[in-house]
PDB file of N, CA and C in Angstrom:
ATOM      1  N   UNK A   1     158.757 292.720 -89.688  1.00  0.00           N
ATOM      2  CA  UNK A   1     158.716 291.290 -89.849  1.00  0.00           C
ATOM      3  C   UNK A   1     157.924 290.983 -91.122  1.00  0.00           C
ATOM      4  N   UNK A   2     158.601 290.238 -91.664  1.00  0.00           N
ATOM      5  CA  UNK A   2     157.578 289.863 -93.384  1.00  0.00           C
ATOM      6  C   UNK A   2     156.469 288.445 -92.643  1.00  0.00           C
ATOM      7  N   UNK A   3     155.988 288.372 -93.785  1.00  0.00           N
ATOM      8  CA  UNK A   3     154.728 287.027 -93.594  1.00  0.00           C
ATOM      9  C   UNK A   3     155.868 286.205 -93.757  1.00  0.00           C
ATOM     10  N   UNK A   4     156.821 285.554 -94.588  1.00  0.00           N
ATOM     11  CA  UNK A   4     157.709 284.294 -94.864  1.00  0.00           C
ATOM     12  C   UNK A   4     158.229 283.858 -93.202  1.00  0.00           C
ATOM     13  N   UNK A   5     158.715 285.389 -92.641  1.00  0.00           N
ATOM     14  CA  UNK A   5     159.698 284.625 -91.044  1.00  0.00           C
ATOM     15  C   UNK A   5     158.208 284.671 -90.317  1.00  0.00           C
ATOM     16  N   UNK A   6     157.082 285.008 -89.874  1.00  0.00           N
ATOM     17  CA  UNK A   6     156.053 284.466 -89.241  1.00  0.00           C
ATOM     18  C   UNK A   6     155.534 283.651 -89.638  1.00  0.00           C
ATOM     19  N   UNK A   7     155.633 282.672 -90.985  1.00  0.00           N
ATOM     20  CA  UNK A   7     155.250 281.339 -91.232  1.00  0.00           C
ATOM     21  C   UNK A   7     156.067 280.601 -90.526  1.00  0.00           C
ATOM     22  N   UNK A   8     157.387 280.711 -91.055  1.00  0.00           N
ATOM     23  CA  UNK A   8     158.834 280.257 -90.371  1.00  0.00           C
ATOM     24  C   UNK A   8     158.476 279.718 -88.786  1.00  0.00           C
ATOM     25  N   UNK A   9     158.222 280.949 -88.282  1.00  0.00           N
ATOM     26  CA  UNK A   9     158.117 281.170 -86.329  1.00  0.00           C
ATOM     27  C   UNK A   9     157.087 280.151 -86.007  1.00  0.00           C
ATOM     28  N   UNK A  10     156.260 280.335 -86.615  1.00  0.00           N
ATOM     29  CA  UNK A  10     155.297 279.453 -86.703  1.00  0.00           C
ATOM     30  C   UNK A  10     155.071 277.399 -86.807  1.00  0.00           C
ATOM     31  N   UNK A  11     155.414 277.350 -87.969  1.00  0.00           N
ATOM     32  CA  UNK A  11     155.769 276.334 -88.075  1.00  0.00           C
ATOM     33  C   UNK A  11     156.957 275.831 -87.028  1.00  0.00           C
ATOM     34  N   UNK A  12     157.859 276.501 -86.834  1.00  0.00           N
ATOM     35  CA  UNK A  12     158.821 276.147 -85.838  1.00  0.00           C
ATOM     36  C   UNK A  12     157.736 275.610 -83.969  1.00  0.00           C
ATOM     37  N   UNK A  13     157.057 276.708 -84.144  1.00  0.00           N
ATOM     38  CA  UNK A  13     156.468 276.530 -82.898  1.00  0.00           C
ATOM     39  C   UNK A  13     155.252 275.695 -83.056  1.00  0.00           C
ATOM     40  N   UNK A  14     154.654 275.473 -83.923  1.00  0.00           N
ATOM     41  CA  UNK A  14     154.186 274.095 -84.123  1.00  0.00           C
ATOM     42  C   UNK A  14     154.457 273.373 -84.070  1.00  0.00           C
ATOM     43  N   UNK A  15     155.960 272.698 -84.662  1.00  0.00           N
ATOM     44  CA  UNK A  15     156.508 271.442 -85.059  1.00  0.00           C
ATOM     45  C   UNK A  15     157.050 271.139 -83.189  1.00  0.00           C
ATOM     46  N   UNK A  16     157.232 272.138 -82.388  1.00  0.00           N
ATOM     47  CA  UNK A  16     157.417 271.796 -80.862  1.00  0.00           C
ATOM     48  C   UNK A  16     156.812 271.382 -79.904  1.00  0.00           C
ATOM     49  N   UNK A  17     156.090 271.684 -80.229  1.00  0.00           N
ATOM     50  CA  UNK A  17     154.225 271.218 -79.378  1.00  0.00           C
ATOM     51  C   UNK A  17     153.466 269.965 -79.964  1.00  0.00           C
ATOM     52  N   UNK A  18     153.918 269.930 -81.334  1.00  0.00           N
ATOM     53  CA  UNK A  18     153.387 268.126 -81.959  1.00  0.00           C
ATOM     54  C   UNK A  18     154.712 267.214 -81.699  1.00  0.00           C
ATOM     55  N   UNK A  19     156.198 267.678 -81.528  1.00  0.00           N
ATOM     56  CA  UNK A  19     156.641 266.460 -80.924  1.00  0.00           C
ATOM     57  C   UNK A  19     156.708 266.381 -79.465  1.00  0.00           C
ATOM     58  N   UNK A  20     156.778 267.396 -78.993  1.00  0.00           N
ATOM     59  CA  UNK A  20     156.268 267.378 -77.391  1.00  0.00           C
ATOM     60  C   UNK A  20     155.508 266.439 -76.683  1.00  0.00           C
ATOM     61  N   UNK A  21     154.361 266.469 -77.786  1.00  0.00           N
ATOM     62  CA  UNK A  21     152.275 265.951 -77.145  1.00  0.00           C
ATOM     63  C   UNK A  21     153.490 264.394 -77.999  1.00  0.00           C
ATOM     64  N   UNK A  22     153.978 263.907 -78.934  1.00  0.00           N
ATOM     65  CA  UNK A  22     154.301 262.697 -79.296  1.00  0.00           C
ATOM     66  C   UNK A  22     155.596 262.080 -78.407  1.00  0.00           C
ATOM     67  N   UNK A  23     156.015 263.075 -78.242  1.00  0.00           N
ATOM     68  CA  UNK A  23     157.190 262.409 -76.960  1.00  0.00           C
ATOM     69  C   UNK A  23     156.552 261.976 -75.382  1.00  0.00           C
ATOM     70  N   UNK A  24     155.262 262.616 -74.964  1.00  0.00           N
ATOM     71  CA  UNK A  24     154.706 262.622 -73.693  1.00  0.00           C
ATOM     72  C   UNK A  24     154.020 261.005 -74.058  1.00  0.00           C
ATOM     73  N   UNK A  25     153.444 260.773 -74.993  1.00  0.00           N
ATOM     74  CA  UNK A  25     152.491 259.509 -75.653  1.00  0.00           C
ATOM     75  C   UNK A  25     153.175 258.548 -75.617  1.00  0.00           C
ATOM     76  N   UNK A  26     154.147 258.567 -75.860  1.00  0.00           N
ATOM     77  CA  UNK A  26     155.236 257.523 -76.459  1.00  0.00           C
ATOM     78  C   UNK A  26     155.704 257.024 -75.219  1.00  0.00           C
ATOM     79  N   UNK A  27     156.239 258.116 -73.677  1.00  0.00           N
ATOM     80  CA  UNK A  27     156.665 257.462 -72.799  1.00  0.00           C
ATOM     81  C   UNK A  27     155.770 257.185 -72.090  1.00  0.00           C
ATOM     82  N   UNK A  28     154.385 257.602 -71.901  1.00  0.00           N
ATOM     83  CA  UNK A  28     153.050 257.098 -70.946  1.00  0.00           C
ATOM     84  C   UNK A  28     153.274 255.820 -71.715  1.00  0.00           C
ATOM     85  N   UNK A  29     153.141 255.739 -72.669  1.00  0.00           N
ATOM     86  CA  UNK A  29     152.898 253.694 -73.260  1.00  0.00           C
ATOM     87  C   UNK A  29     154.093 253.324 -73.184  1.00  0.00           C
ATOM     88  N   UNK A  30     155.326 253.217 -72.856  1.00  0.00           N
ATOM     89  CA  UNK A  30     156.266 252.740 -72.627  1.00  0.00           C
ATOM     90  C   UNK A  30     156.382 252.609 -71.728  1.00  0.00           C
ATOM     91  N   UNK A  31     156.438 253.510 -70.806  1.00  0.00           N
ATOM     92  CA  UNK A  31     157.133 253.402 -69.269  1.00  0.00           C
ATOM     93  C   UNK A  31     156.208 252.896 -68.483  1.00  0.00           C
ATOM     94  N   UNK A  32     154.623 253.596 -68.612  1.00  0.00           N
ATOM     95  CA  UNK A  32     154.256 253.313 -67.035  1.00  0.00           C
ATOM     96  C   UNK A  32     153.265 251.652 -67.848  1.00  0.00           C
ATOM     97  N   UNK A  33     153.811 251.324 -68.639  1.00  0.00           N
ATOM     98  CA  UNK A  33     153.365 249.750 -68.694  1.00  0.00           C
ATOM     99  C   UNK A  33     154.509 249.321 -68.325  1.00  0.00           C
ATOM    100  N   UNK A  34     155.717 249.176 -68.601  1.00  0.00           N
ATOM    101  CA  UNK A  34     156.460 248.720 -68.088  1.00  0.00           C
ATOM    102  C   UNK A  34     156.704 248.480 -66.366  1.00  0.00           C
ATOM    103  N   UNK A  35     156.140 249.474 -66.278  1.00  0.00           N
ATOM    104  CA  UNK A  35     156.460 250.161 -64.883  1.00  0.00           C
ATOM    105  C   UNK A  35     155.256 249.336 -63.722  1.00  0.00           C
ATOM    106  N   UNK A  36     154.061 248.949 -63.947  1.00  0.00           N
ATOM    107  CA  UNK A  36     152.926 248.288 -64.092  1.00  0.00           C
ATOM    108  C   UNK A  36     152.822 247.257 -63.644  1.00  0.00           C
ATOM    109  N   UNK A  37     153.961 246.471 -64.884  1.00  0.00           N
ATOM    110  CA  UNK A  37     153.828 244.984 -64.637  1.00  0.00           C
ATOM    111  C   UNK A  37     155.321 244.429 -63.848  1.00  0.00           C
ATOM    112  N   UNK A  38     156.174 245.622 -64.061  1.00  0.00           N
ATOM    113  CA  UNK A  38     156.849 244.922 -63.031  1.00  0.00           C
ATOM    114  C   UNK A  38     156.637 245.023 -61.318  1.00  0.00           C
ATOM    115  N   UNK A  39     155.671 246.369 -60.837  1.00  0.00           N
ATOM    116  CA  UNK A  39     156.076 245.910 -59.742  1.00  0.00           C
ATOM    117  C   UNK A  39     154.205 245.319 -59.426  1.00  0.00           C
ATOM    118  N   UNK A  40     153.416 244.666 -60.281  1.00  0.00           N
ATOM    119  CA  UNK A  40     152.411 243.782 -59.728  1.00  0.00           C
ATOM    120  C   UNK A  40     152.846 242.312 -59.152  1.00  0.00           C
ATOM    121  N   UNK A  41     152.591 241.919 -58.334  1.00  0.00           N
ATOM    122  CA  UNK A  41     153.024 241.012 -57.289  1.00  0.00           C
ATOM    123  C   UNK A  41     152.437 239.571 -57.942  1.00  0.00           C
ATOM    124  N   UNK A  42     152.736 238.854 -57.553  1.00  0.00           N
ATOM    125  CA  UNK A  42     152.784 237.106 -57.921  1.00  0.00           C
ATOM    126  C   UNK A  42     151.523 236.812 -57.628  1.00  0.00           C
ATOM    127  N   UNK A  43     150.141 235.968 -58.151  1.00  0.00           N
ATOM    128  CA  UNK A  43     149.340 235.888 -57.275  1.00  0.00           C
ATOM    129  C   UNK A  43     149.782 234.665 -56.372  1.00  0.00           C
ATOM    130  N   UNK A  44     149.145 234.874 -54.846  1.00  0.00           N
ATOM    131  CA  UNK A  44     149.094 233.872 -54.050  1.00  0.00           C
ATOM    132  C   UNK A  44     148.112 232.682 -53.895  1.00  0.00           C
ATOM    133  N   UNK A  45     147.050 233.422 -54.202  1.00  0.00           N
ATOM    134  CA  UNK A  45     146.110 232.928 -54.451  1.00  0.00           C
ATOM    135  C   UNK A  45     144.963 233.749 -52.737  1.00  0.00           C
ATOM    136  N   UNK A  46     145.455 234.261 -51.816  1.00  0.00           N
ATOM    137  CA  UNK A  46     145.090 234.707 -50.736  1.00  0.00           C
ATOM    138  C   UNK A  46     145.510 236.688 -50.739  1.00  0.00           C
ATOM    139  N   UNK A  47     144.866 237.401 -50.704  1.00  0.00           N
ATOM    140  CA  UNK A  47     144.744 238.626 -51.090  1.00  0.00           C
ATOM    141  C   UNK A  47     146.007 238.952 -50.112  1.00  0.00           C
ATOM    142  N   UNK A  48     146.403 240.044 -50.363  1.00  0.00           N
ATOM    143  CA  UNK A  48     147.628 240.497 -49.544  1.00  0.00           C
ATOM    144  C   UNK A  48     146.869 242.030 -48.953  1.00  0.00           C
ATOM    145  N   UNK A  49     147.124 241.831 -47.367  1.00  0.00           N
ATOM    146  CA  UNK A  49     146.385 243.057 -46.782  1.00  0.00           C
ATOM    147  C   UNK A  49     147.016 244.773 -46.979  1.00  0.00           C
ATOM    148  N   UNK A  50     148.189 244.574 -47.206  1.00  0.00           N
ATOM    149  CA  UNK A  50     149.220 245.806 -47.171  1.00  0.00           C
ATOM    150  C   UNK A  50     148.695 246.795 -49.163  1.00  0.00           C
ATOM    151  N   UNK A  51     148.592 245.617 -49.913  1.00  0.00           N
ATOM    152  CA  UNK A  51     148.075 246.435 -51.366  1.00  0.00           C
ATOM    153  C   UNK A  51     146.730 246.448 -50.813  1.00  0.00           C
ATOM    154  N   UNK A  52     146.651 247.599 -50.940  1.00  0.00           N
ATOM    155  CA  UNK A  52     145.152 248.353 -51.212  1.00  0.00           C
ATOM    156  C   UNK A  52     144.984 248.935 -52.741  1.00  0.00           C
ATOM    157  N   UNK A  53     143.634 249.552 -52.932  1.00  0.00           N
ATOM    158  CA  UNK A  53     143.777 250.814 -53.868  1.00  0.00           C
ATOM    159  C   UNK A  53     144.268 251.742 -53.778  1.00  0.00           C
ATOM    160  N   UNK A  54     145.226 251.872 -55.365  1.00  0.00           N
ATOM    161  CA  UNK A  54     145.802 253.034 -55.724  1.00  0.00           C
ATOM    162  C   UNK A  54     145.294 254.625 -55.459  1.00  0.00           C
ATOM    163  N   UNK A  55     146.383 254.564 -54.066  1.00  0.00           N
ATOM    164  CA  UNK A  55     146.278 256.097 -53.563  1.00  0.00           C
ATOM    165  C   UNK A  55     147.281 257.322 -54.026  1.00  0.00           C
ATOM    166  N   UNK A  56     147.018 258.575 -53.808  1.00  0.00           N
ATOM    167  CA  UNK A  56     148.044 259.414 -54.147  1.00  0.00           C
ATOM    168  C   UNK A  56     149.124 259.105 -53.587  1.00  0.00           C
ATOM    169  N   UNK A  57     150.105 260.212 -54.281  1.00  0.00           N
ATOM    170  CA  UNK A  57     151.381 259.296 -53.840  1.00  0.00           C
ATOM    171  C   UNK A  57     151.644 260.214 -52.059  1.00  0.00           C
ATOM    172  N   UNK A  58     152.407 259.473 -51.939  1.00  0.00           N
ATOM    173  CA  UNK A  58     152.570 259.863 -50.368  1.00  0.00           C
ATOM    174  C   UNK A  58     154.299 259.875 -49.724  1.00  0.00           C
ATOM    175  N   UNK A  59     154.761 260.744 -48.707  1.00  0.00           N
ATOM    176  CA  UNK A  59     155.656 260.146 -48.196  1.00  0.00           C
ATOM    177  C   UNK A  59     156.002 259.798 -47.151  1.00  0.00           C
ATOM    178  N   UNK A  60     156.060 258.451 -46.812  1.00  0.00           N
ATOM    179  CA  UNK A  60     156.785 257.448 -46.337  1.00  0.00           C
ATOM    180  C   UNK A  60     157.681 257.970 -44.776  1.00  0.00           C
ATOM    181  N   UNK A  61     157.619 257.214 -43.950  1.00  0.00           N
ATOM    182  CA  UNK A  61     158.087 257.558 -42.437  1.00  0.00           C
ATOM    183  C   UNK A  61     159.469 257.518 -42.658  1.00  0.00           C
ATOM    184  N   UNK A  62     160.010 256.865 -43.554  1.00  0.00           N
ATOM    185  CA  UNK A  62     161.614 256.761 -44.553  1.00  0.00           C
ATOM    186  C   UNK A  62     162.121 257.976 -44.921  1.00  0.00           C
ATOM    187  N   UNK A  63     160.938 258.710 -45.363  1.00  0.00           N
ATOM    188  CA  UNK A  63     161.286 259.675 -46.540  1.00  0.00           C
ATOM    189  C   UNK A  63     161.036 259.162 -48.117  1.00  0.00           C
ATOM    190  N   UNK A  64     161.295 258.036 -47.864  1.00  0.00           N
ATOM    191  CA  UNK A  64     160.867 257.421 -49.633  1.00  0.00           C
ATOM    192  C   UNK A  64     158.935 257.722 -49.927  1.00  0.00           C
ATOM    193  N   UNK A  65     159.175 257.449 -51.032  1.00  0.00           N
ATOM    194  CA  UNK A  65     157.742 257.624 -52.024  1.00  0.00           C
ATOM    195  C   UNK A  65     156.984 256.624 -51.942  1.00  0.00           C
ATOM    196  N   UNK A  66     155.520 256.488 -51.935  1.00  0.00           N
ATOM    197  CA  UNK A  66     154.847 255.631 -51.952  1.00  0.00           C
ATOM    198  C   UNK A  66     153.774 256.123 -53.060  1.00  0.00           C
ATOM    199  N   UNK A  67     152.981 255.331 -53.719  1.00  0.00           N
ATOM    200  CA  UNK A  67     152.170 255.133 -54.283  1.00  0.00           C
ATOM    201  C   UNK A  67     152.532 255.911 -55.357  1.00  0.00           C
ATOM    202  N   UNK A  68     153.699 256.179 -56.697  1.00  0.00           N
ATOM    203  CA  UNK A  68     154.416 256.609 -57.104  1.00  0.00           C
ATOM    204  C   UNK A  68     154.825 255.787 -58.078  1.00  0.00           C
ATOM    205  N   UNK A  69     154.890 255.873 -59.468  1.00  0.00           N
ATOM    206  CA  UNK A  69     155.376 254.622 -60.322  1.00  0.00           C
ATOM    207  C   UNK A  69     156.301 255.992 -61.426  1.00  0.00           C
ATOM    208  N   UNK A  70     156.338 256.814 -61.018  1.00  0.00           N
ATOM    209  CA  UNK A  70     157.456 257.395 -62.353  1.00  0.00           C
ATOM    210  C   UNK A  70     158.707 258.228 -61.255  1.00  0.00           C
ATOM    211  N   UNK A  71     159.668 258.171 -62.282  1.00  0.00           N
ATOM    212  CA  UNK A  71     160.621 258.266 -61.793  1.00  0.00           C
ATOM    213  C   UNK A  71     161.136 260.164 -61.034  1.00  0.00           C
ATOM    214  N   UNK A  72     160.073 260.649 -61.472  1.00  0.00           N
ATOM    215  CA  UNK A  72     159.739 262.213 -61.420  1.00  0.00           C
ATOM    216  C   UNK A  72     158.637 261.688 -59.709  1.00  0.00           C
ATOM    217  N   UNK A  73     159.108 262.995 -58.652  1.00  0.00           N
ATOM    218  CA  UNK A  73     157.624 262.805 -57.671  1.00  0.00           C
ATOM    219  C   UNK A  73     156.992 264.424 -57.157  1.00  0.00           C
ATOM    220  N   UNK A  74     155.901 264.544 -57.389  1.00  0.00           N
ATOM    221  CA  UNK A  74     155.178 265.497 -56.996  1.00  0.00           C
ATOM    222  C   UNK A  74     156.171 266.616 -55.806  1.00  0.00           C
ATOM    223  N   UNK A  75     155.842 267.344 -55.995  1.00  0.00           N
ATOM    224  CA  UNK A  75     156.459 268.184 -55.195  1.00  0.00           C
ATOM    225  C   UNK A  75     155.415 268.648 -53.764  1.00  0.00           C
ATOM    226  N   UNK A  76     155.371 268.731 -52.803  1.00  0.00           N
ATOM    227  CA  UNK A  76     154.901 268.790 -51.444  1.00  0.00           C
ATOM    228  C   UNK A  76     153.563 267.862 -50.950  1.00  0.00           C
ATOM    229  N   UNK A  77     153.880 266.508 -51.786  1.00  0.00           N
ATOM    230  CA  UNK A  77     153.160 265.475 -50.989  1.00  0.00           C
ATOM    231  C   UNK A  77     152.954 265.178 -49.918  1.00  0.00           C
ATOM    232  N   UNK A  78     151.525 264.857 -49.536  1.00  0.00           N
ATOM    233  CA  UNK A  78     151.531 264.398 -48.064  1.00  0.00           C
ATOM    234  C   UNK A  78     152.283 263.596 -47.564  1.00  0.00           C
ATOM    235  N   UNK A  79     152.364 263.418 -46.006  1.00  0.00           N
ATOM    236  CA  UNK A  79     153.189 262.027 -45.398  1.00  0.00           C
ATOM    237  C   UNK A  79     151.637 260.843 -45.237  1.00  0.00           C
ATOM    238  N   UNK A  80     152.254 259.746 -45.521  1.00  0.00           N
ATOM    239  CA  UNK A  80     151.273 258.777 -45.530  1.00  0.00           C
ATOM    240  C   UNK A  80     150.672 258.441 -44.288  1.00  0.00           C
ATOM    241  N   UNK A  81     149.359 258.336 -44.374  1.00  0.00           N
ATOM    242  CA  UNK A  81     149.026 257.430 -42.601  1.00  0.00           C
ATOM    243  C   UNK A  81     149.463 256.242 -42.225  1.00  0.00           C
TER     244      UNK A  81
END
């Protein structure tokens, strides 16, 4: 192997890992703001007992996801109480 194709390899495998870390950035500030404000609730002006604090995510007597805002879900989550 010469030094020119391990610059090459290199740079290649650099340039994957800086758009990687810029593709991960880009959709945390895109999505989970998006994601955020749509499902925060109207105020009532009277607290709603069912939102609590943000717990891990959990699953649901359904089978559906709870406490969960991306479209990806953990793999062997608890079932919720």
């Amino acid at each position: 192997m010469r030094l020119s194709d391990l610059a090459k390899g290199s740079s290649v495998f650099l340039g994957v890992i800086v758009a990687g870390f810029l593709s991960t950035t880009y959709v945390d500030q895109r999505f989970a703001a998006a994601a955020s404000t749509a499902s925060a609730p109207a105020s009532t002006g009277s607290p709603d007992p069912t939102i609590g604090p943000a717990s891990s995510a959990c699953v649901g007597e359904d089978g559906s996801w709870k406490n969960w805002l991306w479209p990806n879900v953990p793999t062997l989550s608890p079932k919720c109480r």
